[in-house]
C-alpha atoms as a PDB file:
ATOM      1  CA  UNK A   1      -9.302 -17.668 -30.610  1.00  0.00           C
ATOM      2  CA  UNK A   2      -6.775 -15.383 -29.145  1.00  0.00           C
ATOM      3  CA  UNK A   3      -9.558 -13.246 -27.600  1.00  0.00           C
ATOM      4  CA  UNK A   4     -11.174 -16.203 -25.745  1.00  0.00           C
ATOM      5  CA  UNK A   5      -7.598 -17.111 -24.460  1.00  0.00           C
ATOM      6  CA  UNK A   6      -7.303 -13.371 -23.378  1.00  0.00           C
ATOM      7  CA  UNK A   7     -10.756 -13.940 -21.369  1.00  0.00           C
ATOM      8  CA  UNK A   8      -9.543 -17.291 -19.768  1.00  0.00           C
ATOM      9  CA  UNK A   9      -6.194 -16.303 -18.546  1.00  0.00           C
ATOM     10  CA  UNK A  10      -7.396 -13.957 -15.702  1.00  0.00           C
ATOM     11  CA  UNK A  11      -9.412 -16.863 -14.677  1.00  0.00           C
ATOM     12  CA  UNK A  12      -6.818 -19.415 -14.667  1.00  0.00           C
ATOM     13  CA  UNK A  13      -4.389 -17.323 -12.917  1.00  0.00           C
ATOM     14  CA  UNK A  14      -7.373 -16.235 -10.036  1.00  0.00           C
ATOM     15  CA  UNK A  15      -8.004 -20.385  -9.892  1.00  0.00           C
ATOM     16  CA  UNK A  16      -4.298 -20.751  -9.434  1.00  0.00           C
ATOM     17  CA  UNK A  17      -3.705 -18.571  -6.660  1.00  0.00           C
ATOM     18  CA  UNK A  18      -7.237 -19.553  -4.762  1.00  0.00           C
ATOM     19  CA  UNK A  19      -5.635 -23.752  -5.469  1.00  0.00           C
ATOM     20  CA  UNK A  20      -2.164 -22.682  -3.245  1.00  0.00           C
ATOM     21  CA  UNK A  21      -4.178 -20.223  -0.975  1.00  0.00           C
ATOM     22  CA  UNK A  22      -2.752 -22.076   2.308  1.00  0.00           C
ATOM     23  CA  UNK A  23       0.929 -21.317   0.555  1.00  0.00           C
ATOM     24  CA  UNK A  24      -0.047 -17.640  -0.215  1.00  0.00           C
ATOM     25  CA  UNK A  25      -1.106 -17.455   3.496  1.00  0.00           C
ATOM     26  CA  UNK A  26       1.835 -18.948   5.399  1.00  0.00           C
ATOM     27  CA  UNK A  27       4.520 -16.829   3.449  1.00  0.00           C
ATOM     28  CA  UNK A  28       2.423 -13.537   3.717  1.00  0.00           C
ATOM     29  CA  UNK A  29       2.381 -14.683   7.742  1.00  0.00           C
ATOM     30  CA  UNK A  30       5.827 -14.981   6.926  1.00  0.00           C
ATOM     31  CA  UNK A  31       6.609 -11.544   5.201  1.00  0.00           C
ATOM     32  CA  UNK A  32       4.823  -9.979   8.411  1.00  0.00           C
ATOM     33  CA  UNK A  33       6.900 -11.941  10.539  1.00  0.00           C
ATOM     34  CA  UNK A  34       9.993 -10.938   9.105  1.00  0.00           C
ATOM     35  CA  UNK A  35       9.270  -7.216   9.225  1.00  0.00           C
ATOM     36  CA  UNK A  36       8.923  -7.425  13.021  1.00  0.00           C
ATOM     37  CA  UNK A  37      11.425 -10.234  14.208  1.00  0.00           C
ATOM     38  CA  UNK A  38      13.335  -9.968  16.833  1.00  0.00           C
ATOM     39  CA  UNK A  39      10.921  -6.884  18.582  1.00  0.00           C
ATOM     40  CA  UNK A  40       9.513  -7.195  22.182  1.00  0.00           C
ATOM     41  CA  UNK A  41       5.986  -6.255  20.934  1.00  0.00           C
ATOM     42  CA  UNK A  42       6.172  -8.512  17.570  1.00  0.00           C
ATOM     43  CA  UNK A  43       3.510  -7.878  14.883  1.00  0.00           C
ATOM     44  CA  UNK A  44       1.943  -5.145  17.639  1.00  0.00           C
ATOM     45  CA  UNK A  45       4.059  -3.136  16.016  1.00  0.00           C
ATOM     46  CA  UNK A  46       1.713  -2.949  12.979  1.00  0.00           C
ATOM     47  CA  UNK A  47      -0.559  -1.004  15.593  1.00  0.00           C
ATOM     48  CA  UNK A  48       2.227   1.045  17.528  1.00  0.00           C
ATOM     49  CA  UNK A  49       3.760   2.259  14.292  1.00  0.00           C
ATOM     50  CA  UNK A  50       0.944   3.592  12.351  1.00  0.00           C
ATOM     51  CA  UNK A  51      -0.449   4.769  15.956  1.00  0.00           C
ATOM     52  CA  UNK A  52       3.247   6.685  16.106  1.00  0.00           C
ATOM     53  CA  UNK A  53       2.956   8.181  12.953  1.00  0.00           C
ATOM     54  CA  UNK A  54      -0.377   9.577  13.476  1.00  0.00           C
ATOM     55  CA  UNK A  55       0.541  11.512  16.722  1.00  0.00           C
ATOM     56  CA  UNK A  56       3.499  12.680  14.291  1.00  0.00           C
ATOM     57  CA  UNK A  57       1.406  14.030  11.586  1.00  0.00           C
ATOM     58  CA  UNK A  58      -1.123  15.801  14.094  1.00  0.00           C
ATOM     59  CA  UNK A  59       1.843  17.919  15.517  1.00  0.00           C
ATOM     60  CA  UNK A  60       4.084  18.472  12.575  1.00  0.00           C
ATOM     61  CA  UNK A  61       1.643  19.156   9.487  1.00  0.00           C
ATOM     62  CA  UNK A  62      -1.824  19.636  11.496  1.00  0.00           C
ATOM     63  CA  UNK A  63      -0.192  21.951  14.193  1.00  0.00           C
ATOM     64  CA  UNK A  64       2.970  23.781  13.596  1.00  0.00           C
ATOM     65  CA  UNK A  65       2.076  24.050   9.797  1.00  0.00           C
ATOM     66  CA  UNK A  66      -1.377  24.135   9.864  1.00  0.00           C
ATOM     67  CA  UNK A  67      -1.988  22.213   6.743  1.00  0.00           C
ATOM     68  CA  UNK A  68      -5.490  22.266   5.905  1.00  0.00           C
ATOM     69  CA  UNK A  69      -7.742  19.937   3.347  1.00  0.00           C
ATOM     70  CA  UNK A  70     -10.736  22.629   2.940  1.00  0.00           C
ATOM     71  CA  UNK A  71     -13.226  19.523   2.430  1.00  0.00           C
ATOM     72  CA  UNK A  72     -14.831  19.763   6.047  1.00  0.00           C
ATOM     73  CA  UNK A  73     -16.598  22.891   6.768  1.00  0.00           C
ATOM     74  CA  UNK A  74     -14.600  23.680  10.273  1.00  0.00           C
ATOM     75  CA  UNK A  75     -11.801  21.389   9.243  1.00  0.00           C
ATOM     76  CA  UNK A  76     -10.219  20.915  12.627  1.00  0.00           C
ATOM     77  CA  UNK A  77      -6.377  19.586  12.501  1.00  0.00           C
ATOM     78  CA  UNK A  78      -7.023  16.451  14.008  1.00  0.00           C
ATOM     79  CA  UNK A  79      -9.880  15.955  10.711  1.00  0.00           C
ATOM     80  CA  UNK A  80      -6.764  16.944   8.645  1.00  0.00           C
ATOM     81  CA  UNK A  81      -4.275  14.421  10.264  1.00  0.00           C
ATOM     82  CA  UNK A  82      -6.899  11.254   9.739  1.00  0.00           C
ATOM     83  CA  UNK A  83      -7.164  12.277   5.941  1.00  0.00           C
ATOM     84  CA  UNK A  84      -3.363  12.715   5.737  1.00  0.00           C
ATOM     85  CA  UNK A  85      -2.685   9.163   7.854  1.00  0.00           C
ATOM     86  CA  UNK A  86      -5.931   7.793   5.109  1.00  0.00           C
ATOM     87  CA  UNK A  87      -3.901   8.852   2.135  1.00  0.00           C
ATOM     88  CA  UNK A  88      -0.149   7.817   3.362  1.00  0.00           C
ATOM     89  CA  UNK A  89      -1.982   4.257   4.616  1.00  0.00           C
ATOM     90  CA  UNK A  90      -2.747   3.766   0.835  1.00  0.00           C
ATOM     91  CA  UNK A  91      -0.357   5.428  -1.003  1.00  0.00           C
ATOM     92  CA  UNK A  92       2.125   3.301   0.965  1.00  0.00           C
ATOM     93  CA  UNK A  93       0.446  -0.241  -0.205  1.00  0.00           C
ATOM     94  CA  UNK A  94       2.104   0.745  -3.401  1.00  0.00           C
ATOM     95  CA  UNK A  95       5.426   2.403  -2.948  1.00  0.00           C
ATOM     96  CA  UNK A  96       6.075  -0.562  -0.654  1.00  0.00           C
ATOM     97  CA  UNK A  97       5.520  -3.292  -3.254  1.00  0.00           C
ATOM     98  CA  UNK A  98       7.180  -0.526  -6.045  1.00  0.00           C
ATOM     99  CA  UNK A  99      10.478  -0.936  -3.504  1.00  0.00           C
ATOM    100  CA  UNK A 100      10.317  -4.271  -2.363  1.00  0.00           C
ATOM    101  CA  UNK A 101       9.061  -6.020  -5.422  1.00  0.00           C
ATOM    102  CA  UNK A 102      12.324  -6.246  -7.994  1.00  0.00           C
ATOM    103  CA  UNK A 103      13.912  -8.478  -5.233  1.00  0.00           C
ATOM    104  CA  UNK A 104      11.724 -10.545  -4.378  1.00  0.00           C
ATOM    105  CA  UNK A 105      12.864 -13.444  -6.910  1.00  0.00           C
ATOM    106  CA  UNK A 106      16.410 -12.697  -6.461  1.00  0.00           C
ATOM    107  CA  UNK A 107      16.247 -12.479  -3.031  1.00  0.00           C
ATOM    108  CA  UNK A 108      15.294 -16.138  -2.428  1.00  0.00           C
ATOM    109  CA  UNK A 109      17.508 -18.512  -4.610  1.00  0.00           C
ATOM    110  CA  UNK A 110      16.646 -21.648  -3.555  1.00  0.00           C
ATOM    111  CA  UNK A 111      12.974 -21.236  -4.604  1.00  0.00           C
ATOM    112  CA  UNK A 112      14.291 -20.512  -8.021  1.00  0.00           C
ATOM    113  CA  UNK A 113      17.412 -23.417  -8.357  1.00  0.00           C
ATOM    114  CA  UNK A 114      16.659 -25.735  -6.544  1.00  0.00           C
ATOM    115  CA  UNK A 115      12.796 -26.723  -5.995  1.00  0.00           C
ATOM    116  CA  UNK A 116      10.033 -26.261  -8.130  1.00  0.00           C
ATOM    117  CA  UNK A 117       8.408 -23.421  -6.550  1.00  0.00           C
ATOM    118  CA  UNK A 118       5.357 -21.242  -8.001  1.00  0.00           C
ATOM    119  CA  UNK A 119       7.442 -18.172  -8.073  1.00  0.00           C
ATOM    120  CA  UNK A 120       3.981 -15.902  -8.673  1.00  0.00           C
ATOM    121  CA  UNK A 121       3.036 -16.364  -4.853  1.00  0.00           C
ATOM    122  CA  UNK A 122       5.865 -14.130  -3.938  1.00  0.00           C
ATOM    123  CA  UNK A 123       4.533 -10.801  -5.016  1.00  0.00           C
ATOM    124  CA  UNK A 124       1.409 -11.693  -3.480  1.00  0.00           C
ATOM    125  CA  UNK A 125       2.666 -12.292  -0.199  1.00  0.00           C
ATOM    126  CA  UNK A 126       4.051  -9.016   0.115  1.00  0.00           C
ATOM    127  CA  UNK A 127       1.240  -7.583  -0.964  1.00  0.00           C
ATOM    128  CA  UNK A 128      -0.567  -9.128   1.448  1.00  0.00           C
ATOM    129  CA  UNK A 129       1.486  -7.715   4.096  1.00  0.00           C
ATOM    130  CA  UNK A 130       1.015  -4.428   3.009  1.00  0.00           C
ATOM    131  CA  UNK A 131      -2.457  -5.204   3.093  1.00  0.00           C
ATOM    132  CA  UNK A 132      -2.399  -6.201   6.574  1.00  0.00           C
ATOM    133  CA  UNK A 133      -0.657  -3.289   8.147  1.00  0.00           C
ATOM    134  CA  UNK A 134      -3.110  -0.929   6.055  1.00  0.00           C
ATOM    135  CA  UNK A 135      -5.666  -3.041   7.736  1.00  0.00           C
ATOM    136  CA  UNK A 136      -3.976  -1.928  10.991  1.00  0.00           C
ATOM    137  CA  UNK A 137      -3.951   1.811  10.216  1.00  0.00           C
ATOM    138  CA  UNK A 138      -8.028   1.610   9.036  1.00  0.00           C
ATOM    139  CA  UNK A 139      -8.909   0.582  12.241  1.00  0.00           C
ATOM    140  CA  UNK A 140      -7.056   3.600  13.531  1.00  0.00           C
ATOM    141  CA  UNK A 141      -8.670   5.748  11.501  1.00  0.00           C
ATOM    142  CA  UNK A 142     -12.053   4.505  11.655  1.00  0.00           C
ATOM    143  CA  UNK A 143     -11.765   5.003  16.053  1.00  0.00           C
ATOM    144  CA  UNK A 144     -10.493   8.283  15.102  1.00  0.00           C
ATOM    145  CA  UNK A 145     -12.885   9.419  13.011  1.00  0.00           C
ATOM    146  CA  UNK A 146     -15.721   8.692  15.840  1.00  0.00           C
ATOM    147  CA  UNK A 147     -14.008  12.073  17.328  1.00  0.00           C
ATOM    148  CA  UNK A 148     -13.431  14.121  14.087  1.00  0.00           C
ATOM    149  CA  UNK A 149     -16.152  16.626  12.695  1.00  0.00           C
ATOM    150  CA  UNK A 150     -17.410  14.536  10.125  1.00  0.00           C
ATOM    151  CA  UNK A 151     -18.267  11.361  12.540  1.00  0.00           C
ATOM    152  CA  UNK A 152     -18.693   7.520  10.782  1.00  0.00           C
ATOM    153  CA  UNK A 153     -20.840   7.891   8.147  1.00  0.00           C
ATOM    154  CA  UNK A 154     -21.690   5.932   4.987  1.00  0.00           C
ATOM    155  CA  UNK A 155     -18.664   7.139   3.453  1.00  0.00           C
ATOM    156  CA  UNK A 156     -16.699   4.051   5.045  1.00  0.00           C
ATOM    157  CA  UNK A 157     -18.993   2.146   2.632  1.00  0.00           C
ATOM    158  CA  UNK A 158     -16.317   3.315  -0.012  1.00  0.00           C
ATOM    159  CA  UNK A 159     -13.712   2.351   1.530  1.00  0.00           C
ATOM    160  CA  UNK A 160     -13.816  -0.839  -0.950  1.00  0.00           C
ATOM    161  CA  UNK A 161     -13.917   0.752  -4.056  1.00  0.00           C
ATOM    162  CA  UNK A 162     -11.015   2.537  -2.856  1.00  0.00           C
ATOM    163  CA  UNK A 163      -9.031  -0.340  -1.992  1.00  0.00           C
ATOM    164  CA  UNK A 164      -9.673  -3.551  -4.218  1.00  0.00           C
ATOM    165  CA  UNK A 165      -8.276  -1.681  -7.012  1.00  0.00           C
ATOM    166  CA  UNK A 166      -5.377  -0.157  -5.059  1.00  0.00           C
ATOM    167  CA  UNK A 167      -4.371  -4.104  -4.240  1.00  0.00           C
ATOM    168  CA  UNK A 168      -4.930  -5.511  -7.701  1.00  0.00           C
ATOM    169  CA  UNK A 169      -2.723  -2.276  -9.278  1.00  0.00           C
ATOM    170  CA  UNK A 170       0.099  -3.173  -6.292  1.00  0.00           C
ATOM    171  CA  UNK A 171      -0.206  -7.109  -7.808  1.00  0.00           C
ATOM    172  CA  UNK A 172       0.159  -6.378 -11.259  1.00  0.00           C
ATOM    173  CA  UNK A 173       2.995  -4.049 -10.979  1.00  0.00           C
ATOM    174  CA  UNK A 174       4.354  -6.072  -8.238  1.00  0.00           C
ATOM    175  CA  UNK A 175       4.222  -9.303 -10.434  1.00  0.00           C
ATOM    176  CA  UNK A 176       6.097  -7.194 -13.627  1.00  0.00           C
ATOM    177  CA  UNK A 177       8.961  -5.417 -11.081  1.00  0.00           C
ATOM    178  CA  UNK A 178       9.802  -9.154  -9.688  1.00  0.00           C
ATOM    179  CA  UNK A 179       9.986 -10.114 -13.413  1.00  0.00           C
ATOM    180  CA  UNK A 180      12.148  -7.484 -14.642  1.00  0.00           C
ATOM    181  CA  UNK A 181      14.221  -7.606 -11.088  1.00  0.00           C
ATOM    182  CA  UNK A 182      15.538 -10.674 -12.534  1.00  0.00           C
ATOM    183  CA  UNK A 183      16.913 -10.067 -16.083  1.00  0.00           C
ATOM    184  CA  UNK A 184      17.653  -5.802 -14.702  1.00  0.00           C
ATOM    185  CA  UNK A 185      19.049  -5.771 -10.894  1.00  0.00           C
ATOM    186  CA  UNK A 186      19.350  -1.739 -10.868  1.00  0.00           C
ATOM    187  CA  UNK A 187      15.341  -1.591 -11.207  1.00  0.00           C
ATOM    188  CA  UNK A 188      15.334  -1.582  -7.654  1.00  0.00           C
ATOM    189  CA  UNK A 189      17.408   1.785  -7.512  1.00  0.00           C
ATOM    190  CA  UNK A 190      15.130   3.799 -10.261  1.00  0.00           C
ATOM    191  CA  UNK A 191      11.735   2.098  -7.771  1.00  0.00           C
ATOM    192  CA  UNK A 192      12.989   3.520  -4.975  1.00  0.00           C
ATOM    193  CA  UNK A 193      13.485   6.858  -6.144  1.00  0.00           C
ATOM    194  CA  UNK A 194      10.189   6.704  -8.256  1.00  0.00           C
ATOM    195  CA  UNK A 195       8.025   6.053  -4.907  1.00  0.00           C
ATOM    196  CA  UNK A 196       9.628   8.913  -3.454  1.00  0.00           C
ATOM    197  CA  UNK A 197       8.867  11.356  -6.604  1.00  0.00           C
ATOM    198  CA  UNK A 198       5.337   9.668  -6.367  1.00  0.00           C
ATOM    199  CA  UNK A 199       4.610  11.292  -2.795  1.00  0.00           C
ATOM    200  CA  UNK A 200       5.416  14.179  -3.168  1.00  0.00           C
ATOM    201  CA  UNK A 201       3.986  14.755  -6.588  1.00  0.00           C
ATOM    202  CA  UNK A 202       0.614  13.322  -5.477  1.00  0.00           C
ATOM    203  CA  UNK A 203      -1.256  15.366  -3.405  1.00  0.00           C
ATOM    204  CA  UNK A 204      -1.305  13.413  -0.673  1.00  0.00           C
ATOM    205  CA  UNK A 205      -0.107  15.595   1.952  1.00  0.00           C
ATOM    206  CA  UNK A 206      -1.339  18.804   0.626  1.00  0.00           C
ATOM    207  CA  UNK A 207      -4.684  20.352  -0.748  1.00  0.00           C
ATOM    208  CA  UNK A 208      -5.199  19.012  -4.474  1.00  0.00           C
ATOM    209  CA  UNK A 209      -5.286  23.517  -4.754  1.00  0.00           C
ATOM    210  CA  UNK A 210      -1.727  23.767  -4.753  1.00  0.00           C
ATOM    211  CA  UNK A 211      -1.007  21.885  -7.599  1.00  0.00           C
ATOM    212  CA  UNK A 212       0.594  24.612 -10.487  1.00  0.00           C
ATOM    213  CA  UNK A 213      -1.618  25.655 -13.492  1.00  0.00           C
ATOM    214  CA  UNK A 214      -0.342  23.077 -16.160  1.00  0.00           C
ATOM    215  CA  UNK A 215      -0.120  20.158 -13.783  1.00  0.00           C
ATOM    216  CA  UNK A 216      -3.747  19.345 -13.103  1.00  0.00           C
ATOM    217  CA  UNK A 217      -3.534  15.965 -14.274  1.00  0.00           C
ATOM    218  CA  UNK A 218      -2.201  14.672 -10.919  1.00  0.00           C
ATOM    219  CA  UNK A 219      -5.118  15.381  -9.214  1.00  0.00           C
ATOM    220  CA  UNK A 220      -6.506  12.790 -10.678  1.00  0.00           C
ATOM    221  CA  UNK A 221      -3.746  10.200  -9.791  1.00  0.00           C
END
C-alpha cells in the first residue's frame, strides 16, 4: 500500500546512506578541507574562528551595547555572549546549507555526466561540515560556561534534542535546494538573502521581548 511504502522509504534512504558511510566521510573531510586550504593553521581554523568571533561578540553586543538575555538572574555580559555565540553556532548550521546547498550539484559536473555517482551524499557532506565546526564552537562554549553564572549543569543534557533535529531540518532542505539548484540556478540568490532575513528576524541576537505585538510567532522559530 502506498502508506507502507511511505513507512519504508525513510528506512531505505537511512540504509543507503549508513551502506556509502566511508564515501559520506571522505567528501565531508573533503568539504572541511576545502574551506581551510591553503591556511598556515589548516582546519585549526575551525577553533580560531569561532574563538574570534566570540571575543567579537563579548565587546561589541555584551559591552558597548549591553545587550542583555534577562534569563540569568545577574546576567553578566560574558553569560550573554555564550548564549549569543550558542544561538549563531546553530542558527548558522542552517543558513550555511540554505547558501551553499543549490550548488552543490551544479557545482561538480563530472559527478553528474560522467560517472555514476550517488548525487544524495553531497548535501550530506556539507552538512556534515557544518556539523563539525558547530562541534568546534560547543566545545567553546561548554569551557566557557565553566566561568559564566550559571556553571555546567544538566542543561548540556539538551543539547541533543536541540541539535539532531536542527541537522535532519539542514538535510532535508539541503537535499530539496540541491534539487531545485539544478532545474532554477537563481535559487541561490533568493537563499542567500533569505538566511540573512532569517537572522535578523529570529531572535537570536536579541531578547525574544523585543519582538513587536503582532509578531509573536517568531519566538517560536
Amino acid at each position: 500500500s502506498a502508506l507502507r511504502a511511505l513507512t519504508l522509504e525513510p528506512a531505505r534512504m537511512v540504509a543507503g546512506l549508513w551502506a556509502r558511510r566511508e564515501l559520506i566521510w571522505q567528501f565531508t573531510h573533503r568539504a572541511i578541507e576545502v574551506r581551510h586550504r591553503g591556511s598556515r593553521l589548516g582546519p585549526l581554523w575551525a577553533l580560531v574562528n569561532p574563538l574570534s568571533m566570540l571575543v567579537l561578540y563579548f565587546f561589541v553586543f555584551g559591552r558597548l551595547y549591553g545587550t542583555r538575555f534577562g534569563v540569568l538572574p545577574g546576567e553578566t555580559e560574558f553569560d550573554f555572549s555564550l548564549a549569543l555565540f550558542l544561538g549563531l553556532s546553530l542558527f548558522h548550521v542552517f543558513t550555511e546549507t540554505l547558501s551553499i546547498s543549490p550548488g552543490t550539484i551544479t557545482g561538480n559536473p563530472n559527478f553528474v555526466k560522467k560517472v555514476v555517482f550517488p548525487l544524495e551524499i553531497l548535501p550530506v557532506a556539507q552538512v556534515g561540515a557544518a556539523v563539525f565546526h558547530l562541534l568546534a564552537g560547543l566545545a567553546l562554549i561548554i569551557a566557557g560556561a565553566a566561568f559564566g553564572t550559571a556553571g555546567i549543569g544538566a542543561g548540556l543534557l539538551w543539547l541533543p534534542v536541540l541539535i539532531v533535529p536542527l541537522v535532519l531540518l539542514s538535510l532535508g532542505v539541503g537535499w530539496a535546494l540541491a534539487a531545485i539548484g539544478v532545474f532554477l540556478r537563481d535559487i541561490g540568490q533568493v537563499t542567500a538573502f533569505v538566511a540573512t532575513a532569517l537572522l535578523f528576524a529570529s531572535a537570536v541576537m536579541y531578547p525574544p521581548a523585543k519582538i513587536p505585538a503582532g509578531f509573536e510567532w517568531l519566538r517560536h522559530n
